[in-house]
Structure formats: C-alpha cells, structure tokens
C-alpha atoms as a PDB file:
ATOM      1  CA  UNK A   1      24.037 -92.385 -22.786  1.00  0.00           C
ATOM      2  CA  UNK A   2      25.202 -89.318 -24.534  1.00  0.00           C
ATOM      3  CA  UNK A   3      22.339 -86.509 -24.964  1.00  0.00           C
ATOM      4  CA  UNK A   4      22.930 -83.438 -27.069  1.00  0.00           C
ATOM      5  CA  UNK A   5      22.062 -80.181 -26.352  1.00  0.00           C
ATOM      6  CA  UNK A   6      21.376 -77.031 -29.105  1.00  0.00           C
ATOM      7  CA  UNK A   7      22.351 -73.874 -27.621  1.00  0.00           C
ATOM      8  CA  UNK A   8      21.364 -70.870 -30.080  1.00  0.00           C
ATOM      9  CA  UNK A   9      22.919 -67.691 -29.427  1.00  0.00           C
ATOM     10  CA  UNK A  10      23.022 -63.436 -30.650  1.00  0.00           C
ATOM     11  CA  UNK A  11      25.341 -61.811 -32.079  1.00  0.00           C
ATOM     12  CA  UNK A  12      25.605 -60.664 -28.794  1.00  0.00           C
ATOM     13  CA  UNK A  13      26.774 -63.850 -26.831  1.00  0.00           C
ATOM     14  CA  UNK A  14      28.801 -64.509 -30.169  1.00  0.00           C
ATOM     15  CA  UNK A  15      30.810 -60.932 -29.896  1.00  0.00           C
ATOM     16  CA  UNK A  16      30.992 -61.692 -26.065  1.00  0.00           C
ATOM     17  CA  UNK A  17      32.713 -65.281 -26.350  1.00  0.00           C
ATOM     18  CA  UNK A  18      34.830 -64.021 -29.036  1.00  0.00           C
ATOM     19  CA  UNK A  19      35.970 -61.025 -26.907  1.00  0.00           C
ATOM     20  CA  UNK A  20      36.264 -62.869 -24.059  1.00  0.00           C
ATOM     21  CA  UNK A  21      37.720 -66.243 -25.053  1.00  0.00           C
ATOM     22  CA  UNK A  22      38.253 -67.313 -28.714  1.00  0.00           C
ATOM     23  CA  UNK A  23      36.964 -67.662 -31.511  1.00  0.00           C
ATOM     24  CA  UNK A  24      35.834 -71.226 -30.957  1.00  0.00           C
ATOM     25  CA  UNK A  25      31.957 -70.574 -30.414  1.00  0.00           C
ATOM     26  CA  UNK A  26      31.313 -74.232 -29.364  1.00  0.00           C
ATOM     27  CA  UNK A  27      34.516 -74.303 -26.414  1.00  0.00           C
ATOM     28  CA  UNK A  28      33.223 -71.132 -25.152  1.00  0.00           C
ATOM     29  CA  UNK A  29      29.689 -72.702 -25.210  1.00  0.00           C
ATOM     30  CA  UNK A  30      31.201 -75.901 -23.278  1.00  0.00           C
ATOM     31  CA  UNK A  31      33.669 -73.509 -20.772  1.00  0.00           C
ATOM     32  CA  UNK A  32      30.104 -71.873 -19.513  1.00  0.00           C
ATOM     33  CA  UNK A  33      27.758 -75.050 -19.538  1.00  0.00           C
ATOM     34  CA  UNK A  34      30.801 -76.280 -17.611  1.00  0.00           C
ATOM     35  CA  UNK A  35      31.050 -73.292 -15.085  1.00  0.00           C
ATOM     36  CA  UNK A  36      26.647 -73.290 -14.745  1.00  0.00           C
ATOM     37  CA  UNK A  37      26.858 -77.205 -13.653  1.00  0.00           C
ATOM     38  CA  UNK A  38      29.851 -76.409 -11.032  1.00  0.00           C
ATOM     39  CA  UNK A  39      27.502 -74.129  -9.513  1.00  0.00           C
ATOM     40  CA  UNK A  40      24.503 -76.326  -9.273  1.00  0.00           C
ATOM     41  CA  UNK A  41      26.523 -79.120  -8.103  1.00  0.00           C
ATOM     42  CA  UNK A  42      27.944 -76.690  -5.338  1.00  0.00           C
ATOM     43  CA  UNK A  43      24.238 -75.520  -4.251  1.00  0.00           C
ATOM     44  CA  UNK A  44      24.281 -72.346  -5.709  1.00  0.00           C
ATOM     45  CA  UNK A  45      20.827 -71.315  -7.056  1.00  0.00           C
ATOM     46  CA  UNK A  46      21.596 -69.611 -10.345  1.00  0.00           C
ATOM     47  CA  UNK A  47      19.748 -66.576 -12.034  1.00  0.00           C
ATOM     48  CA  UNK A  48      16.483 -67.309 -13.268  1.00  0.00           C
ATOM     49  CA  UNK A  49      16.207 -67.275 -16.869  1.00  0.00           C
ATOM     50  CA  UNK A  50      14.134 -64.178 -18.336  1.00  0.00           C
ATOM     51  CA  UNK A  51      10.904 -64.988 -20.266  1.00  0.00           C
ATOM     52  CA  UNK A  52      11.069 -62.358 -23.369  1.00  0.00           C
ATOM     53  CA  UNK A  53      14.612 -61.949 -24.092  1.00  0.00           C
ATOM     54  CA  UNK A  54      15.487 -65.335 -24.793  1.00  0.00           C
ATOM     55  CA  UNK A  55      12.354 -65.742 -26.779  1.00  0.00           C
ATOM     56  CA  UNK A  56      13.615 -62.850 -28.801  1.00  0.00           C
ATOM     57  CA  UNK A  57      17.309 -64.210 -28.733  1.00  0.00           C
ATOM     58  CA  UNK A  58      16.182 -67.483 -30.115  1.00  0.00           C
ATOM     59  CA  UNK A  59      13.865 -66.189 -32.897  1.00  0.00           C
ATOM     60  CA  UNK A  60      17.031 -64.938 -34.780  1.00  0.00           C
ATOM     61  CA  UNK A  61      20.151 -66.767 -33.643  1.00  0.00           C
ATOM     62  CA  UNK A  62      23.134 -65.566 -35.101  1.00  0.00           C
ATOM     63  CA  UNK A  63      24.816 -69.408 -34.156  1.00  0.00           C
ATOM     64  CA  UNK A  64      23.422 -72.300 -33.289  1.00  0.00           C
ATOM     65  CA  UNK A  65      25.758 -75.115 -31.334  1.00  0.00           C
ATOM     66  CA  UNK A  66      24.765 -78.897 -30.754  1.00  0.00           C
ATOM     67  CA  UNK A  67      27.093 -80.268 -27.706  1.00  0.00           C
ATOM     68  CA  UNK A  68      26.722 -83.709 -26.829  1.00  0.00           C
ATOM     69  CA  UNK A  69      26.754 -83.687 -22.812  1.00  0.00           C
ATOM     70  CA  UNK A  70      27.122 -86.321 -20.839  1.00  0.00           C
ATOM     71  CA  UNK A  71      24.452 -88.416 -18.801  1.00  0.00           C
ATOM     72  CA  UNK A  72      25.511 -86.708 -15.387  1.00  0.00           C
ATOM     73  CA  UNK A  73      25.223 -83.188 -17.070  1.00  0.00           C
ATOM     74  CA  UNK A  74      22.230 -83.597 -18.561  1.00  0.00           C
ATOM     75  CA  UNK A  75      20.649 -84.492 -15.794  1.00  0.00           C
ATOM     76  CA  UNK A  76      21.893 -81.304 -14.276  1.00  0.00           C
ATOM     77  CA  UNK A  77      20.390 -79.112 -16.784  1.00  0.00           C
ATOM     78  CA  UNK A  78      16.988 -80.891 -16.749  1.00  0.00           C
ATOM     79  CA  UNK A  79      16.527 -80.871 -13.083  1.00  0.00           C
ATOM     80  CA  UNK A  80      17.485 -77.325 -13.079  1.00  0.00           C
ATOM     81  CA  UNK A  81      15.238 -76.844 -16.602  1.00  0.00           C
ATOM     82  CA  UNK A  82      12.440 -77.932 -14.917  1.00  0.00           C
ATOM     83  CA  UNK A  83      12.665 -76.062 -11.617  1.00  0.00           C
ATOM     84  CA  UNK A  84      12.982 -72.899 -13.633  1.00  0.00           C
ATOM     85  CA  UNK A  85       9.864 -74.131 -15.844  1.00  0.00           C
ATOM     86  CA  UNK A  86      11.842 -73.425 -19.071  1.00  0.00           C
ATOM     87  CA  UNK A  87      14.074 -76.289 -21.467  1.00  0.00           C
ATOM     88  CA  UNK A  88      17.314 -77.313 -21.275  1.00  0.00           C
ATOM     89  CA  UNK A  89      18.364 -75.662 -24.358  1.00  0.00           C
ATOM     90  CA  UNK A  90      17.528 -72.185 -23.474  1.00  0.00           C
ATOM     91  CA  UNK A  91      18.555 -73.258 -19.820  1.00  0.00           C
ATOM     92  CA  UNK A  92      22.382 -73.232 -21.628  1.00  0.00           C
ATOM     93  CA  UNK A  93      21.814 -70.432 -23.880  1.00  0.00           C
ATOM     94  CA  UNK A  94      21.073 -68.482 -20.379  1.00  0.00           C
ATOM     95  CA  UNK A  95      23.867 -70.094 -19.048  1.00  0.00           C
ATOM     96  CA  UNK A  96      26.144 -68.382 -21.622  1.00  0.00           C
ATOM     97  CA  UNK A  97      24.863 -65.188 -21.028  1.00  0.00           C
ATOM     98  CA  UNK A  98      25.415 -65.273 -17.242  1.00  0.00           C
ATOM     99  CA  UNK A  99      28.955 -66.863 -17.871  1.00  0.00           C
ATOM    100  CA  UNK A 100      29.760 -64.067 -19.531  1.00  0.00           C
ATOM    101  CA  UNK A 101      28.621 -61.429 -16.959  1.00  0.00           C
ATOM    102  CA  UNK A 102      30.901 -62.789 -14.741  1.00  0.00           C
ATOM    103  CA  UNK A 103      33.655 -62.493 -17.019  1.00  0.00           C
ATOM    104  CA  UNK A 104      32.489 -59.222 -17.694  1.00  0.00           C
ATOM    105  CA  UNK A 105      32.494 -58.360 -13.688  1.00  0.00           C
ATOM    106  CA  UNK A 106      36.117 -59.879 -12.794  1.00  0.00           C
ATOM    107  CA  UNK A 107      37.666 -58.060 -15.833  1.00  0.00           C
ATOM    108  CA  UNK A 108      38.305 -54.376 -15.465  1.00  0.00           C
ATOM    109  CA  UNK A 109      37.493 -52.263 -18.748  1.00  0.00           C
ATOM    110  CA  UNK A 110      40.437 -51.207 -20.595  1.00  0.00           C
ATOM    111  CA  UNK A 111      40.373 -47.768 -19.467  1.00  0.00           C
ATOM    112  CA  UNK A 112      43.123 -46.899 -21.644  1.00  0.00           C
ATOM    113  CA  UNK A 113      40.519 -47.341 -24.724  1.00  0.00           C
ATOM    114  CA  UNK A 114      38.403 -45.006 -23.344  1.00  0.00           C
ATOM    115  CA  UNK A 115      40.500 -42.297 -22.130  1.00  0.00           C
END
C-alpha cells in the first residue's frame, strides 16, 4: 500500500533546500525523509520535534509537498510519530529541518563571502 505524506515547509526550509541542494523542493523533501528513516532504522533516537515552532511553521507554509512513501516508511514515521506524541506530517517537516542542520554542520561557511 502506498501512503502519502504532506510535508509543509517556511521559507526558511525552502531557502535552505534550495541553497543546499536544488531547486527541486519535493527531492530535497525525499533526500531528508530518506536520511531521518536511515537513522531510525540504525537505532539512532532523533531530535525531538519542538512544540511552538512547527505550529508556527505550519500556520503559514511557504510550500506544501505530498510524497507518496512506501508501506515500510510509513511505518517508520508513525512509530516514530507516535513515540514523539506528534503526526507524521510534521514528524517530516522536522525531519527537513534537522536534515538540513547537518548539512549546515559538515559544510564550512564560505568565508571568502564574509571576509
């Protein structure tokens, strides 16, 4: 069975997946859902997703994205939705966010921009 997930996102996580990948909101989407599962299949707890900012985030999305996942990732994100007591759509919208910290953390700024 094929679920489908809607994953609303900022401007923020729009500029960041743009910066960071392409332009392609919805691969960028799928590249982090795909990097959050890895780490829950791999026993790695992830970072709890905040209360009030993605309340916020999701009262004025800048882009909403319907993925269709598969049965084995959806049942990822639900188990995982329900441990942190949240859904599995903001469950990937938070996923985004911390996908792109960690892009954030392996790249180096461009110090050459700032100098």
């Amino acid at each position: 069975m094929v679920r489908t997930v809607k994953v609303l996102l900022g401007r923020f996580a729009c500029n960041g997946i743009e910066s960071y990948l392409d332009s392609d909101i919805a691969s960028g989407v799928r590249a982090a859902l795909s990097d959050f599962t890895a780490r829950l299949e791999s026993g790695r707890s992830p970072l709890g997703v905040p209360r009030a900012p993605l309340e916020a985030v999701s009262a004025e999305p800048a882009v909403a994205v319907d993925l269709s996942l598969d049965e084995r990732t959806w049942q990822l994100l639900q188990r995982e939705a329900r441990r942190q007591d949240t859904t599995v759509d903001q469950l990937a919208a938070h996923s985004v966010l911390l996908y792109l910290a960690d892009l954030d953390r392996l790249s180096p700024p461009d110090t050459a921009a700032t100098a």
